[in-house]
N, C-alpha and C. Protein backbone atom coordinates (compact mmCIF):
# COMPACT_ATOMS: atom_id res chain seq x y z
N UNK A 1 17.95 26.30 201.95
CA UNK A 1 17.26 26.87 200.81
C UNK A 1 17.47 25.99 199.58
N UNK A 2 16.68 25.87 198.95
CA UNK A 2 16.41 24.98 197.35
C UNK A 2 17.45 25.63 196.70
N UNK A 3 18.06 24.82 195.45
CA UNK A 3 18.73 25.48 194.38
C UNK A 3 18.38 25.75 193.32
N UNK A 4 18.50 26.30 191.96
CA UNK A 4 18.35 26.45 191.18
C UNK A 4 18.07 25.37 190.33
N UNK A 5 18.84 24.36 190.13
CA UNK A 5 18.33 22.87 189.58
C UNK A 5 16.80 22.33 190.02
N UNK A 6 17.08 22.47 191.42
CA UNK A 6 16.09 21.24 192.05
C UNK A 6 14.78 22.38 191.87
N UNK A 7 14.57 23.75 191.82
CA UNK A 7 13.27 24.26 191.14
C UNK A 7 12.99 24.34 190.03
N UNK A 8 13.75 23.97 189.34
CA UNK A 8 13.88 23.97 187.79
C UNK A 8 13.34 22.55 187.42
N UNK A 9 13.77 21.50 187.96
CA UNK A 9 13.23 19.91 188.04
C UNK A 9 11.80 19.99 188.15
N UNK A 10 11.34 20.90 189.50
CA UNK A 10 10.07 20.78 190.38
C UNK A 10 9.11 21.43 189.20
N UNK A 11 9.36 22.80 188.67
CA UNK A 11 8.89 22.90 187.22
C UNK A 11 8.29 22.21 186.08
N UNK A 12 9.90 21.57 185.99
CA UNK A 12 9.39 20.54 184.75
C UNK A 12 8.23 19.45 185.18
N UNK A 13 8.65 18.70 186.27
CA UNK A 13 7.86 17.98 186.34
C UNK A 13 6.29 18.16 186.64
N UNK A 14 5.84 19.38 187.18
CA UNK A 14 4.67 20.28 187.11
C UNK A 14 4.24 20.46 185.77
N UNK A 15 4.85 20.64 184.68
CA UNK A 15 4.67 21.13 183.72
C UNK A 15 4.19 19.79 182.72
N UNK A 16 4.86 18.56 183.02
CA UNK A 16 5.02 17.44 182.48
C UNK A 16 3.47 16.76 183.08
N UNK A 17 3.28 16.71 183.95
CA UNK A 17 2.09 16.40 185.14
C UNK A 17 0.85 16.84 184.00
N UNK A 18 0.80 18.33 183.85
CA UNK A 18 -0.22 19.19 183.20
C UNK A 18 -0.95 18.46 181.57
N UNK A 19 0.47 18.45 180.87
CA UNK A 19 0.45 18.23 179.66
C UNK A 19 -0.64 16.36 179.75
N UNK A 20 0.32 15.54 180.47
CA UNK A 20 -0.54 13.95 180.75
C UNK A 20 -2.01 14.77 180.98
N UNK A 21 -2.04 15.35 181.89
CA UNK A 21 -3.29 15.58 182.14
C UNK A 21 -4.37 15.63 180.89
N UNK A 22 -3.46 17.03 180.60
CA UNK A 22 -4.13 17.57 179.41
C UNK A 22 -5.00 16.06 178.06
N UNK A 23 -3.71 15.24 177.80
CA UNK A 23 -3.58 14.49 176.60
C UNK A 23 -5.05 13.83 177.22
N UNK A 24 -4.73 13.35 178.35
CA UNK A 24 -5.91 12.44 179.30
C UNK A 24 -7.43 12.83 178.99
N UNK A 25 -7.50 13.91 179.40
CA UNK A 25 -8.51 14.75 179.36
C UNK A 25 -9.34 14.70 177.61
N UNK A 26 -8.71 15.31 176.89
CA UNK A 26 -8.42 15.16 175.40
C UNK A 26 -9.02 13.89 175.06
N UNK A 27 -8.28 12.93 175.24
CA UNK A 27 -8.67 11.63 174.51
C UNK A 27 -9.92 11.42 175.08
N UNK A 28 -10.34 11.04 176.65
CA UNK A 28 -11.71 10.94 177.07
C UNK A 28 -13.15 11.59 176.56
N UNK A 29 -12.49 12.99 176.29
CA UNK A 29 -13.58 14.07 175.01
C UNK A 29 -13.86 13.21 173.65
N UNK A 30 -12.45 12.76 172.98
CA UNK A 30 -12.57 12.42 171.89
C UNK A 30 -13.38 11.01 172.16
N UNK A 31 -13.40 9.88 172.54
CA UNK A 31 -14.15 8.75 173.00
C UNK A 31 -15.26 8.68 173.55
N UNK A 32 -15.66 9.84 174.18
CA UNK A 32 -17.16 9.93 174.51
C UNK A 32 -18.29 10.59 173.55
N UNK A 33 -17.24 11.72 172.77
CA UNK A 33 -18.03 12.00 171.31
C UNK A 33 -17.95 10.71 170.03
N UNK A 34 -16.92 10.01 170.21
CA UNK A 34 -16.54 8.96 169.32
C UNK A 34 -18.04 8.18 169.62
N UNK A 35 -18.34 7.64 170.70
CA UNK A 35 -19.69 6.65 171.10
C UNK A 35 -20.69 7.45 171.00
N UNK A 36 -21.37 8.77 170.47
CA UNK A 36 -22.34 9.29 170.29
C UNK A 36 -22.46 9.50 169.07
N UNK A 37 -24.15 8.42 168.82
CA UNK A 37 -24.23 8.24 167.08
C UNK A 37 -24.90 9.49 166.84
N UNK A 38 -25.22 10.05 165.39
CA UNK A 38 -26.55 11.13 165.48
C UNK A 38 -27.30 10.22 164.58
N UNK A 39 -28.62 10.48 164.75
CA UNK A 39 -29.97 9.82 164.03
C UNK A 39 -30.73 10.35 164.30
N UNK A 40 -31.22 11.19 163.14
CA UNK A 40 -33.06 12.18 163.04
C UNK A 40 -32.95 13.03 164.39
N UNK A 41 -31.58 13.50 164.84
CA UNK A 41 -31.90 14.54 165.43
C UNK A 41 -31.76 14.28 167.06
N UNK A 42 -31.24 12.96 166.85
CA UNK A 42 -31.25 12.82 168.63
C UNK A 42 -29.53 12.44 168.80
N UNK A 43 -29.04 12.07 170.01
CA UNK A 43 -27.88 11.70 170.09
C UNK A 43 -27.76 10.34 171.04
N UNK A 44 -27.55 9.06 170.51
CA UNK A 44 -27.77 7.90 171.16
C UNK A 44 -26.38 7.75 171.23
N UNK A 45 -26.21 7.65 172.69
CA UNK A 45 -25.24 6.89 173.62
C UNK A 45 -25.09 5.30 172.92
N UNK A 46 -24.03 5.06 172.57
CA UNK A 46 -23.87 3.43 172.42
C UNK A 46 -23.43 2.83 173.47
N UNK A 47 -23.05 2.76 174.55
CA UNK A 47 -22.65 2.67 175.83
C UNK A 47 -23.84 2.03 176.38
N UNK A 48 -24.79 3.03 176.42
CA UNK A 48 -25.94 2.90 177.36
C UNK A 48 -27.33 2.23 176.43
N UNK A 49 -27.36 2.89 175.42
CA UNK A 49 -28.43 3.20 174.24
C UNK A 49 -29.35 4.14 174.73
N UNK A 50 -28.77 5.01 175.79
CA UNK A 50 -29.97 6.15 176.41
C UNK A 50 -30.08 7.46 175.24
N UNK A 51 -30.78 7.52 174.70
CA UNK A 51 -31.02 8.66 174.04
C UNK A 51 -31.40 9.99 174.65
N UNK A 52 -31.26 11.09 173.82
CA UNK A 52 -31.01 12.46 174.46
C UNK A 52 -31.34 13.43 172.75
N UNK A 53 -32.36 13.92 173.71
CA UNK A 53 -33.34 14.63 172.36
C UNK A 53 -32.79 15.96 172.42
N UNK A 54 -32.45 16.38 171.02
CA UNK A 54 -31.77 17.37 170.70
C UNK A 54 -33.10 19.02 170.44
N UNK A 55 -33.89 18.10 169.77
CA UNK A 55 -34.88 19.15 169.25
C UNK A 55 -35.99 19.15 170.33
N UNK A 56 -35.77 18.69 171.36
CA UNK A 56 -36.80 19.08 172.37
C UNK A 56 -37.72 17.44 172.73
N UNK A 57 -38.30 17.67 173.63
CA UNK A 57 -38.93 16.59 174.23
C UNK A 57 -40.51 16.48 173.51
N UNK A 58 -40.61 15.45 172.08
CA UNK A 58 -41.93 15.15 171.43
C UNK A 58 -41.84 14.00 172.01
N UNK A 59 -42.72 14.09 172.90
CA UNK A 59 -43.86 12.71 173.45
C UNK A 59 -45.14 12.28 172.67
């Protein structure tokens, strides 16, 4: 049977795992909104330059 330490370790390091995750996750949000310019209503990807119409599709 496990001891008290070594589930207590298995914890932390679960817990530690989460948080990287978390930060990971986080920053990728912040950098993919960071590369999206706004202009007259649309949102251009600088990455790609694919634009993405906010107010609807005027052809």
């Amino acid at each position: 049977m496990t001891d008290k330490t070594e589930l207590e370790r298995d914890r932390f390091e679960r817990r530690n795992c989460y948080v990287i995750f978390g930060v990971h996750l986080a920053f990728k949000a912040w950098h993919a909104s960071a590369n999206l310019r706004k202009s007259d209503g649309t949102l251009t990807n600088e990455g790609t330059r694919a634009g993405i119409s906010v107010k609807g599709d005027e052809r």
